[in-house]
C-alpha atoms as a PDB file:
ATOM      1  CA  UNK A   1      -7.474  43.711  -1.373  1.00  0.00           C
ATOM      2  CA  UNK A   2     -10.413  44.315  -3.341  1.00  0.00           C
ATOM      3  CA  UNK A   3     -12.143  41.555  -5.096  1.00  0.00           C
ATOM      4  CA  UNK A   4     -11.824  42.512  -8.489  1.00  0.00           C
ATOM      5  CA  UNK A   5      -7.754  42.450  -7.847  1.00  0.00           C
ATOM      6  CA  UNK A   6      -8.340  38.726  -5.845  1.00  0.00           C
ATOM      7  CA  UNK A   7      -9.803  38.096  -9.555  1.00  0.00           C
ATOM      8  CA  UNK A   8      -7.236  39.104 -10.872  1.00  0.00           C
ATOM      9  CA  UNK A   9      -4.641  37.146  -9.445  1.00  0.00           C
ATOM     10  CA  UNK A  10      -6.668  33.993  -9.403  1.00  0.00           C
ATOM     11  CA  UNK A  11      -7.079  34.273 -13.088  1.00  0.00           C
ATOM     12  CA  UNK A  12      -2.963  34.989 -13.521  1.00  0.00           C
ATOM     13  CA  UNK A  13      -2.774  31.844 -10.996  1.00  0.00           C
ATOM     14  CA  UNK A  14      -4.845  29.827 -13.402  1.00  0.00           C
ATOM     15  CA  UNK A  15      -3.296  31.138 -16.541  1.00  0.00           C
ATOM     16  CA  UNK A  16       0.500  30.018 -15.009  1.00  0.00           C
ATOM     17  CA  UNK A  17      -1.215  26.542 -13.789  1.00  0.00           C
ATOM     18  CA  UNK A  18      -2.348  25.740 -17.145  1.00  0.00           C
ATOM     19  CA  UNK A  19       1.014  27.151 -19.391  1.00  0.00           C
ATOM     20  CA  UNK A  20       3.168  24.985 -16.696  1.00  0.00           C
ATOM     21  CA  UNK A  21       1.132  22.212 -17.584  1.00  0.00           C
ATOM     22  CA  UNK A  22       1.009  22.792 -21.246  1.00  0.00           C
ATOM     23  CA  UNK A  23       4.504  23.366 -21.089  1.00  0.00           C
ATOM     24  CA  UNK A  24       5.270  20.416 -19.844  1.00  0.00           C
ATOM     25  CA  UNK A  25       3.100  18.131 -22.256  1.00  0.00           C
ATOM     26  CA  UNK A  26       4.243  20.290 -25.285  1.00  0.00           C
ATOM     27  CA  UNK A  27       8.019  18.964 -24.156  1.00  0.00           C
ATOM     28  CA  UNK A  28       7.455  15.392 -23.602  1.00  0.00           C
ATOM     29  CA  UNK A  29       6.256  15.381 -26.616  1.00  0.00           C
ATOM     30  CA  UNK A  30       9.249  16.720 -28.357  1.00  0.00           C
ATOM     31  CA  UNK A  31      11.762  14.999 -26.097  1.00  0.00           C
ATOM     32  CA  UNK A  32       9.499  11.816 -26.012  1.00  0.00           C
ATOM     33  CA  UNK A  33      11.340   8.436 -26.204  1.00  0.00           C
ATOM     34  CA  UNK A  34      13.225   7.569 -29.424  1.00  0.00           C
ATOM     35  CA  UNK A  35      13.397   3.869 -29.496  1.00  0.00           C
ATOM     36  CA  UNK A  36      11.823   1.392 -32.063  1.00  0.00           C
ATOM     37  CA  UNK A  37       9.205  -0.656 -30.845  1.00  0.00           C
ATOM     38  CA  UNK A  38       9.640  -4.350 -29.978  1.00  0.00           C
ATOM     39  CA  UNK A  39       7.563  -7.090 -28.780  1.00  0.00           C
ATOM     40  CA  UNK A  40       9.444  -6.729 -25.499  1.00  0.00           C
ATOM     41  CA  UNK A  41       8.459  -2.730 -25.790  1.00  0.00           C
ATOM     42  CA  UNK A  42       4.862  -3.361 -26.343  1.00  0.00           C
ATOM     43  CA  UNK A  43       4.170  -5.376 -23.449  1.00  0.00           C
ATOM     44  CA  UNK A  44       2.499  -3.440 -20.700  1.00  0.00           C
ATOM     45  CA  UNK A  45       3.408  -4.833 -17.312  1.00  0.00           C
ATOM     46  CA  UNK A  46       6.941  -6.077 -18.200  1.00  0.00           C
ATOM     47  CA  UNK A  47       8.777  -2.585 -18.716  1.00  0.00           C
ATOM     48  CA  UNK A  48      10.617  -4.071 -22.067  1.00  0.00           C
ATOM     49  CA  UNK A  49      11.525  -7.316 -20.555  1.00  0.00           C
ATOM     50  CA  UNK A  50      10.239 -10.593 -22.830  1.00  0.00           C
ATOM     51  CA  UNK A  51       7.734 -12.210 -20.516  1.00  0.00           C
ATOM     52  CA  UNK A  52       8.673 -15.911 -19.480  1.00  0.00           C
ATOM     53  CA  UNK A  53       4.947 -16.880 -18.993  1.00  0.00           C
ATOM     54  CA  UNK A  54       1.167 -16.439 -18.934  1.00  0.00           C
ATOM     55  CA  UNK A  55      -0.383 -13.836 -16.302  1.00  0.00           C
ATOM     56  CA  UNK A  56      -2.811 -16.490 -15.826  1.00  0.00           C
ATOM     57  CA  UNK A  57      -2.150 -19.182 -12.523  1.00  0.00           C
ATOM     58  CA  UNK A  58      -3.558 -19.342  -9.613  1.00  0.00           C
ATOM     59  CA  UNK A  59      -2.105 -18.218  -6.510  1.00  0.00           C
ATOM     60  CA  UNK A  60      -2.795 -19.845  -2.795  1.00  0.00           C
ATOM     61  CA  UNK A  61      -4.485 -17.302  -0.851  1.00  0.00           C
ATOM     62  CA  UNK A  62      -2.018 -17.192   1.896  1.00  0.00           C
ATOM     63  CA  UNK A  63      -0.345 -14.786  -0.031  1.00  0.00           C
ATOM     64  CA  UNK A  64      -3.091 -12.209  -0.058  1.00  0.00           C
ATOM     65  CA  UNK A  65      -4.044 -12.939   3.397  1.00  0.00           C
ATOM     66  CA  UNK A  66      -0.119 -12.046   4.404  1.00  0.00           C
ATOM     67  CA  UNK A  67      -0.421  -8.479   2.233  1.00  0.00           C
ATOM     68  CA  UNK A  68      -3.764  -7.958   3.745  1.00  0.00           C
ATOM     69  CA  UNK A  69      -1.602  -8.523   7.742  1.00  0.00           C
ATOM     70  CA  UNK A  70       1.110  -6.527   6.486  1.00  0.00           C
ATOM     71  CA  UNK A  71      -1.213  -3.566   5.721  1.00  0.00           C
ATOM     72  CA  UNK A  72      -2.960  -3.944   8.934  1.00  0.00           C
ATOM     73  CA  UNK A  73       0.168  -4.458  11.177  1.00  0.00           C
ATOM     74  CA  UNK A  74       1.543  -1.574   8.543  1.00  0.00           C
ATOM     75  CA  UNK A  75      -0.642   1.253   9.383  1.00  0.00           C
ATOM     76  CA  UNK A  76      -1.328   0.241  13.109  1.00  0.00           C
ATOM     77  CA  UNK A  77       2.568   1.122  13.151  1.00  0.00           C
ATOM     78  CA  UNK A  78       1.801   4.666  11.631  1.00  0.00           C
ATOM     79  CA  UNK A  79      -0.587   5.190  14.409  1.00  0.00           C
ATOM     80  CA  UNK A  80       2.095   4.290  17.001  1.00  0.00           C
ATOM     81  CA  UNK A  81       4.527   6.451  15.384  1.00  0.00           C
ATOM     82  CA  UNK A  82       2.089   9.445  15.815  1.00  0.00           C
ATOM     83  CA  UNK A  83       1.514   8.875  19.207  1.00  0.00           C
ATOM     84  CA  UNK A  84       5.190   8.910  20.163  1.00  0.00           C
ATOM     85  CA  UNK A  85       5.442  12.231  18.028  1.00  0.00           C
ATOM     86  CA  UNK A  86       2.621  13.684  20.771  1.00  0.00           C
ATOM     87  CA  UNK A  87       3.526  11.505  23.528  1.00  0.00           C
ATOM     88  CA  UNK A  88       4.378  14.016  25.994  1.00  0.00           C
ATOM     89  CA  UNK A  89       1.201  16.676  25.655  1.00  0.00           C
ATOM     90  CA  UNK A  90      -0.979  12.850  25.708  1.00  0.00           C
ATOM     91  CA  UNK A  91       0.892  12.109  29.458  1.00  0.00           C
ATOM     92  CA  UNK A  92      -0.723   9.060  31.194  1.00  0.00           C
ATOM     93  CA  UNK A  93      -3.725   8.682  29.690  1.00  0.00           C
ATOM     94  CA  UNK A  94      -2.214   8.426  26.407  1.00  0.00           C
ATOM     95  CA  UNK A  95      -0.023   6.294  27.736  1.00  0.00           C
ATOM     96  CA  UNK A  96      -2.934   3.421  28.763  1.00  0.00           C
ATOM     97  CA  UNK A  97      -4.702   4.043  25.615  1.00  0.00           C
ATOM     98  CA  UNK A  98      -1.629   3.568  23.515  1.00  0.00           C
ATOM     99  CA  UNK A  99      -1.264   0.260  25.852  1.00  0.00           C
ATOM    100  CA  UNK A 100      -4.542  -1.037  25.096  1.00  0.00           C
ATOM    101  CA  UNK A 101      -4.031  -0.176  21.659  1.00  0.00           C
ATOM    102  CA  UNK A 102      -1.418  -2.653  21.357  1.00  0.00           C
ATOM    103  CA  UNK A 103      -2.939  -4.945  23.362  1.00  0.00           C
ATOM    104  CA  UNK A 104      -5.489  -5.551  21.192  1.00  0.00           C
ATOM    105  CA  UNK A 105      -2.829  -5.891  18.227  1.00  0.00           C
ATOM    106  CA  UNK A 106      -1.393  -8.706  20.225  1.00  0.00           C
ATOM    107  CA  UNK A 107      -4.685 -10.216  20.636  1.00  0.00           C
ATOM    108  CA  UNK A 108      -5.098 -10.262  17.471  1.00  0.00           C
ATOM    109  CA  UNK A 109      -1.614 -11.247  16.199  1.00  0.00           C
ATOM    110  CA  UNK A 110      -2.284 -14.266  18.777  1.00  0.00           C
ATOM    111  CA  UNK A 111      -5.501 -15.223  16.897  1.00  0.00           C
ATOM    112  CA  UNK A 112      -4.144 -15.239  13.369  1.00  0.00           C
ATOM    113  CA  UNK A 113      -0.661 -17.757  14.881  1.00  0.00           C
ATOM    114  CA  UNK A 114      -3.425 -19.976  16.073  1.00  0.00           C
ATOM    115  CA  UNK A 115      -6.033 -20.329  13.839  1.00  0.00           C
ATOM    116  CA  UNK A 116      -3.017 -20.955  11.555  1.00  0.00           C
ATOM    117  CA  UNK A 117      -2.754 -18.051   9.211  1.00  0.00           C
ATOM    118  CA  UNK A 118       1.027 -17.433   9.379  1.00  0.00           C
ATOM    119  CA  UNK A 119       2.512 -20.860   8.819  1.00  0.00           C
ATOM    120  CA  UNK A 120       3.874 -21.481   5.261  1.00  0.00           C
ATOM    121  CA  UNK A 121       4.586 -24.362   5.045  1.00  0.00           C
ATOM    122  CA  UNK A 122       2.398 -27.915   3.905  1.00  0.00           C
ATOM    123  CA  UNK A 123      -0.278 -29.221   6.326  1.00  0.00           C
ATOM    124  CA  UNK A 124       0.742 -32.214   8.431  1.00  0.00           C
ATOM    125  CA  UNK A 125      -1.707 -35.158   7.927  1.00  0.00           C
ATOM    126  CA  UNK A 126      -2.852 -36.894  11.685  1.00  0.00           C
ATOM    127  CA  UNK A 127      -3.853 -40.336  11.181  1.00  0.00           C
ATOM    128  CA  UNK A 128      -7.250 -41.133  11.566  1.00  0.00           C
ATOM    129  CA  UNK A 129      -7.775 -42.302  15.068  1.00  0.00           C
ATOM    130  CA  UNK A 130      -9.745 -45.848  15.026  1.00  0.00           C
ATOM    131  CA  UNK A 131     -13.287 -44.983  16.613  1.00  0.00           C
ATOM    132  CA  UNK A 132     -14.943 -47.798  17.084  1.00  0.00           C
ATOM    133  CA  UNK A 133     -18.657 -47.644  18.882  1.00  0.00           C
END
């Protein structure tokens, strides 16, 4: 192929890139949405339903440490996933590091139950002891 025919077809590539996309602005345009605006409509994060209260209250950060574990535990599952897909070309020694991988998971699973980060519900108060020197 010469390159002035590889310039050629990069420029009809381009050309068909940008009608699809014009295309397909030009037409949601035309067959945009047909409804009246509302409150309810206007609202950005509700999707047309009338909010019930204010986007501003403060949330206990057990919640965001629980989304932060999920994404963690999350993708540490991907990487398991992929090793099974190779599991056979890895033999044994992907077998042990695959071990080890999860063996640190556990670890660190075990850290966050003690140190208290998955319980939920309200702290138990311990009486004071009576220390008396």
């Amino acid at each position: 192929m010469t390159p002035s025919a590889t310039l050629g077809n990069l420029a009809f590539y381009a050309l068909l890139v940008l009608g699809l996309a014009g295309a397909m602005l030009g037409l949601s345009w035309l067959l945009g949405e047909r409804t009246r605006y509302t409150k309810a409509t206007l609202e950005p994060y509700e999707s047309g339903i009338i909010a019930t209260g204010g986007a501003r209250f403060r949330m206990s950060a057990k919640f965001y440490l629980v989304a932060m574990m999920f994404v963690i535990f999350d993708l540490e599952a991907v990487y398991i996933f992929a090793w099974a897909v190779a599991a056979r070309e890895s033999g044994w020694p992907g077998y042990v590091e695959v071990l080890i991988f999860i063996m640190i998971l556990v670890a660190g699973l075990a850290y966050l139950w003690r140190v208290g980060a998955l319980e939920w519900g309200p702290q138990s108060r311990q009486k004071p002891t009576d220390r008396r020197y």
